[in-house]
C-alpha atoms as a PDB file:
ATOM      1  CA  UNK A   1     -40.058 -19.098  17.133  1.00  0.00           C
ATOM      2  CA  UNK A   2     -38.300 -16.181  18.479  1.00  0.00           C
ATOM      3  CA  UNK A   3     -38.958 -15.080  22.144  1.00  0.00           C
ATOM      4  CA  UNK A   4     -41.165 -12.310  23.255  1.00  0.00           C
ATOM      5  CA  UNK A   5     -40.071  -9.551  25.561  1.00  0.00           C
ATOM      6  CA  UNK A   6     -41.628 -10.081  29.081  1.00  0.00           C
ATOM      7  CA  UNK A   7     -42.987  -7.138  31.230  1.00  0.00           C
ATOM      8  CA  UNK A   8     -43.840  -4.279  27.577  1.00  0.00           C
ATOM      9  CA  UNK A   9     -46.640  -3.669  25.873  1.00  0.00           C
ATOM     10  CA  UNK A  10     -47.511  -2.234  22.879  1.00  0.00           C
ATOM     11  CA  UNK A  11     -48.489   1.173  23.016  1.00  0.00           C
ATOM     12  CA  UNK A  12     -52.321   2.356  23.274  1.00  0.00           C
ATOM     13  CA  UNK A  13     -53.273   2.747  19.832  1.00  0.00           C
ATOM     14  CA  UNK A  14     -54.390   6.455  19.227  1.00  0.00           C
ATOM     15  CA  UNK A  15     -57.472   6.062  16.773  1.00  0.00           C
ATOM     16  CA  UNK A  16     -59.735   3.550  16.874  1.00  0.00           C
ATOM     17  CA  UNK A  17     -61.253   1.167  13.760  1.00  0.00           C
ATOM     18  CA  UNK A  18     -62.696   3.663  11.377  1.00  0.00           C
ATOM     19  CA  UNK A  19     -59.374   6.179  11.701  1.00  0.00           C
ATOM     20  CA  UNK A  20     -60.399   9.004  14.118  1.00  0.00           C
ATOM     21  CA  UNK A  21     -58.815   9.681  17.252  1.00  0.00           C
ATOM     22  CA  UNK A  22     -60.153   8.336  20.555  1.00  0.00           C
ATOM     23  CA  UNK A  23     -62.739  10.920  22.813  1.00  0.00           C
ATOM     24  CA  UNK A  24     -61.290  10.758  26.338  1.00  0.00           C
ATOM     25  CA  UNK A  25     -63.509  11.053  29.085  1.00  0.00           C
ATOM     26  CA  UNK A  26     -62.039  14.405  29.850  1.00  0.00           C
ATOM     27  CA  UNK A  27     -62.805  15.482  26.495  1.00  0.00           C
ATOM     28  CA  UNK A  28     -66.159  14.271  26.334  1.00  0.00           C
ATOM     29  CA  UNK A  29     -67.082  15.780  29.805  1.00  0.00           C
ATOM     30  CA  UNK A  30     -66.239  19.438  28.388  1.00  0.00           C
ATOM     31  CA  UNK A  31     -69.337  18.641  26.423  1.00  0.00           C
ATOM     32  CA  UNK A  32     -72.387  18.971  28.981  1.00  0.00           C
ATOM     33  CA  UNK A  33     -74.405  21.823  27.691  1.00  0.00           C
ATOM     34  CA  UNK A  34     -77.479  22.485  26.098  1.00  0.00           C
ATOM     35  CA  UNK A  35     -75.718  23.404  22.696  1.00  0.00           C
ATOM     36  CA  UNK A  36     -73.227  21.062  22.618  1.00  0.00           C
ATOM     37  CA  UNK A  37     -74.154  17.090  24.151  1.00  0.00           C
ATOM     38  CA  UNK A  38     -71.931  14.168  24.265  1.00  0.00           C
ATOM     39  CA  UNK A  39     -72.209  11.204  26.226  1.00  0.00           C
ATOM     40  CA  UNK A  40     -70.970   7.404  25.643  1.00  0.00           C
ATOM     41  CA  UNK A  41     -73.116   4.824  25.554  1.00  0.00           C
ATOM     42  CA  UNK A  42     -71.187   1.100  25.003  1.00  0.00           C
ATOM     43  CA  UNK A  43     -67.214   2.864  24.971  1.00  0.00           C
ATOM     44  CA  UNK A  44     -68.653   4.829  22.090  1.00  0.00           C
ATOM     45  CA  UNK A  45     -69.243   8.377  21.951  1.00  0.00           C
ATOM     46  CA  UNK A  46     -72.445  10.316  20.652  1.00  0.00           C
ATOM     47  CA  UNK A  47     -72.997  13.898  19.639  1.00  0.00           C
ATOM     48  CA  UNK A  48     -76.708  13.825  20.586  1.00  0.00           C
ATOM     49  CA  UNK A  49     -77.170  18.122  20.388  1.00  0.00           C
ATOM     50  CA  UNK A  50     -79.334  18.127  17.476  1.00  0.00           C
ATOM     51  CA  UNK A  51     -81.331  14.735  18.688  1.00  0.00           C
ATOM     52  CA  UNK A  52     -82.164  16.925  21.866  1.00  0.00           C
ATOM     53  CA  UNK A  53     -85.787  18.252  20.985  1.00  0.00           C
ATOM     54  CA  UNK A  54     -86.278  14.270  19.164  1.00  0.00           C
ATOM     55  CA  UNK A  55     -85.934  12.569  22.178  1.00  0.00           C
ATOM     56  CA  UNK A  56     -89.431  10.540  23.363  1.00  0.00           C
ATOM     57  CA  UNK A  57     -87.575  10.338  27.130  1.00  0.00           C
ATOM     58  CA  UNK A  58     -87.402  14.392  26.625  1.00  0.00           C
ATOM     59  CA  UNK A  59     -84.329  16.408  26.119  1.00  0.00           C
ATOM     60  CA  UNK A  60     -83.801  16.823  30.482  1.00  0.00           C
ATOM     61  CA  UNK A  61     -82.653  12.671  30.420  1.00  0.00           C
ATOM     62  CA  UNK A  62     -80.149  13.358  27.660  1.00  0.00           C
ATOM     63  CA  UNK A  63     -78.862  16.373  29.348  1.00  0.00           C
ATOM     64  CA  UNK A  64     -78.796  14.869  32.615  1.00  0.00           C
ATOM     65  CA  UNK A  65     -76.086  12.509  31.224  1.00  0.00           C
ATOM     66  CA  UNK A  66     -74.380  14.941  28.760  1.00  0.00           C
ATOM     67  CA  UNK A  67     -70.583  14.334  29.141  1.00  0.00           C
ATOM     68  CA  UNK A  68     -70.696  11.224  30.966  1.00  0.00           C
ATOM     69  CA  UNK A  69     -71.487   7.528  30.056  1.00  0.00           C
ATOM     70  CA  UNK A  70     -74.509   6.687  30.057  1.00  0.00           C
ATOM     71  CA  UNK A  71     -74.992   3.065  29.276  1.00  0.00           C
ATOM     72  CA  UNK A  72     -76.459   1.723  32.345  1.00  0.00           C
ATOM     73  CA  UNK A  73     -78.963   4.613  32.000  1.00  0.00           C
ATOM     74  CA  UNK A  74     -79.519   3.473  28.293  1.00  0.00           C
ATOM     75  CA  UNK A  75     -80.090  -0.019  29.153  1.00  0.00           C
ATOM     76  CA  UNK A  76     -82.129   0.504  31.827  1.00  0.00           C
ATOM     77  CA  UNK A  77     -84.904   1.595  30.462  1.00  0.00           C
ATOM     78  CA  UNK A  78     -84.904  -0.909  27.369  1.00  0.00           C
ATOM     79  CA  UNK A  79     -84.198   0.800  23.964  1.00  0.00           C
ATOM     80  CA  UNK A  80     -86.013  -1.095  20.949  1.00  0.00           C
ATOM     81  CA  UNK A  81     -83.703  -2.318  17.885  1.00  0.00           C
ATOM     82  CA  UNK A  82     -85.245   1.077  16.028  1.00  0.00           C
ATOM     83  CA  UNK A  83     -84.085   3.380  18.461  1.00  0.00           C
ATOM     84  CA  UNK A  84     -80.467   1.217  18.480  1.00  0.00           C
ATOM     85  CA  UNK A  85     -80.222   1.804  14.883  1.00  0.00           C
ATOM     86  CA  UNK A  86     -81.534   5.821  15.015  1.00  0.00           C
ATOM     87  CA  UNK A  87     -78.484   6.417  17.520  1.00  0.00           C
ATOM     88  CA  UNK A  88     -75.543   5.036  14.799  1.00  0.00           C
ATOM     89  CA  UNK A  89     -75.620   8.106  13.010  1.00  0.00           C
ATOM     90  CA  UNK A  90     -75.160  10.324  16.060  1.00  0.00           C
ATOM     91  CA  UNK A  91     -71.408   8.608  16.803  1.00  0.00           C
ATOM     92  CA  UNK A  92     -68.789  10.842  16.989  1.00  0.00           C
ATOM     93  CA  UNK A  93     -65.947   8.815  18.269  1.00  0.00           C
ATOM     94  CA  UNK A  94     -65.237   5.699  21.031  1.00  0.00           C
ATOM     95  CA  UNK A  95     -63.117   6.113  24.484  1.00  0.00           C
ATOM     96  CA  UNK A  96     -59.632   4.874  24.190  1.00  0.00           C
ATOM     97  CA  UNK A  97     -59.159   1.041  25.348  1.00  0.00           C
ATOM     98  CA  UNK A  98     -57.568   2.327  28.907  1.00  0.00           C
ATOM     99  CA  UNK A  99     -60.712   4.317  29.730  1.00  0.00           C
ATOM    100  CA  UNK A 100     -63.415   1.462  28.491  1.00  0.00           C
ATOM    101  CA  UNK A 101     -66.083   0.073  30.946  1.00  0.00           C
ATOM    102  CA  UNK A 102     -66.331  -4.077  30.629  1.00  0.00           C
ATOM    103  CA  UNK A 103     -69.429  -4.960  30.426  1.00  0.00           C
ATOM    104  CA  UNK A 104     -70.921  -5.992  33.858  1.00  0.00           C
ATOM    105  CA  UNK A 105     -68.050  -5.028  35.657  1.00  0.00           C
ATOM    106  CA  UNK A 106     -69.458  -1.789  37.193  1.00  0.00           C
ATOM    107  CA  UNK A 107     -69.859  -2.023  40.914  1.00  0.00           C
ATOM    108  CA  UNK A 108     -73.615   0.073  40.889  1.00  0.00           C
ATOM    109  CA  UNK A 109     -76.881  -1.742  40.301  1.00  0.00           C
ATOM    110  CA  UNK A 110     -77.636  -3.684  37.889  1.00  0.00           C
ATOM    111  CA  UNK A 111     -75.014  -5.715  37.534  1.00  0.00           C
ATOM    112  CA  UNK A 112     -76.424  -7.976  40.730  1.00  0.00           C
ATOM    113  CA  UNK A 113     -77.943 -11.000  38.875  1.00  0.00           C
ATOM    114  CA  UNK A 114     -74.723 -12.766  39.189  1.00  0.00           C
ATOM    115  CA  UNK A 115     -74.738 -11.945  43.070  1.00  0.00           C
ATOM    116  CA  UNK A 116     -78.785 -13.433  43.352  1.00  0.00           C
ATOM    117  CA  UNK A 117     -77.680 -16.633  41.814  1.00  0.00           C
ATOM    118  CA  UNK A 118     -74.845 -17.534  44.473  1.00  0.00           C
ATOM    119  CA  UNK A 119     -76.670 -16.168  47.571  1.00  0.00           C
ATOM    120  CA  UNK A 120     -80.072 -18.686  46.400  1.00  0.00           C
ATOM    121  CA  UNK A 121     -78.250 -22.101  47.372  1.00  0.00           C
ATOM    122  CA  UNK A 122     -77.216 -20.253  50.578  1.00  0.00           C
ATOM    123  CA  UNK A 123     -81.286 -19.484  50.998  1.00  0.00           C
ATOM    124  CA  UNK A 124     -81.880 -22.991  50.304  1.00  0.00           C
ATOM    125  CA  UNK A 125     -79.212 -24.439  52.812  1.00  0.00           C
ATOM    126  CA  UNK A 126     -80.584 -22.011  55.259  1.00  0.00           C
ATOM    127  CA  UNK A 127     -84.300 -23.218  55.165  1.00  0.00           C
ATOM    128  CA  UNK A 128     -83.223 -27.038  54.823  1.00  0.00           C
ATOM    129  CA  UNK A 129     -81.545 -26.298  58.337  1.00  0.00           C
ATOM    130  CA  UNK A 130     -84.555 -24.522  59.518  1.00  0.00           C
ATOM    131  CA  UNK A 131     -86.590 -27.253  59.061  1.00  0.00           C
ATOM    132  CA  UNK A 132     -84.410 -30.021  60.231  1.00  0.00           C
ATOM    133  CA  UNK A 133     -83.712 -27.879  63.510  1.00  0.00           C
ATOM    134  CA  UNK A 134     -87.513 -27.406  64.019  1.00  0.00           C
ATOM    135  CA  UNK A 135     -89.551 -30.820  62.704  1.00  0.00           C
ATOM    136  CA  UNK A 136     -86.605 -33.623  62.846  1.00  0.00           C
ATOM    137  CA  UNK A 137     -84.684 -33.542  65.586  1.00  0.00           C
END
């Protein structure tokens, strides 16, 4: 058992699973026209152009994302498996590992049911003190 280096890493890899090179988020936000779309949706990238005049949501709530990530938007409005499985063959690419979102970790909305769950035993400490301070003593 031979000792491991402290303090390196391995370099970021440069393509990702299926061979092609990683989209950056610099690369994917030169792509935020009308003629040419990209956006990321789960670290992966999409070249949605020619899904533009497709799109049930209209073609505006693709563009308003194009070049950016747009998961939260994504999940927000609750995509059926169909429409899951109609996006595959729009992927283009994925953001390298150093530019990846972790799931939940965003600090916008949505990601606030962890939040609700800590502040309801607060609630419920609050009220139990109400009441003792107004009917028991």
């Amino acid at each position: 058992m031979a000792d491991e280096p402290t303090g390196t890493s391995a370099p970021e890899p440069t393509v990702d699973a299926k061979g092609r090179p990683f989209i950056t988020r610099k690369m994917m936000a030169a792509h935020d026209s009308k003629d040419d779309v990209w956006m990321s949706i789960h670290n992966k990238v999409y070249d949605v152009t020619k899904y533009l005049e497709d799109h049930p949501g209209g073609e505006e709530v693709l563009l308003d994302r194009g070049g950016k990530d747009a998961t939260e938007d994504y999940e927000d409005v609750g995509h059926s498996n169909e429409a899951r499985k109609q996006l595959a063959p729009f992927e283009i690419g994925e953001l390298p590992p150093s530019e990846r979102e972790v799931a939940g970790a965003s600090g916008s909305s949505g990601g606030g049911g962890g939040t609700m769950m800590m502040a309801i035993p607060v609630l419920l400490l609050a009220i139990g003190a109400g009441y003792y301070f107004l009917y028991l003593a």
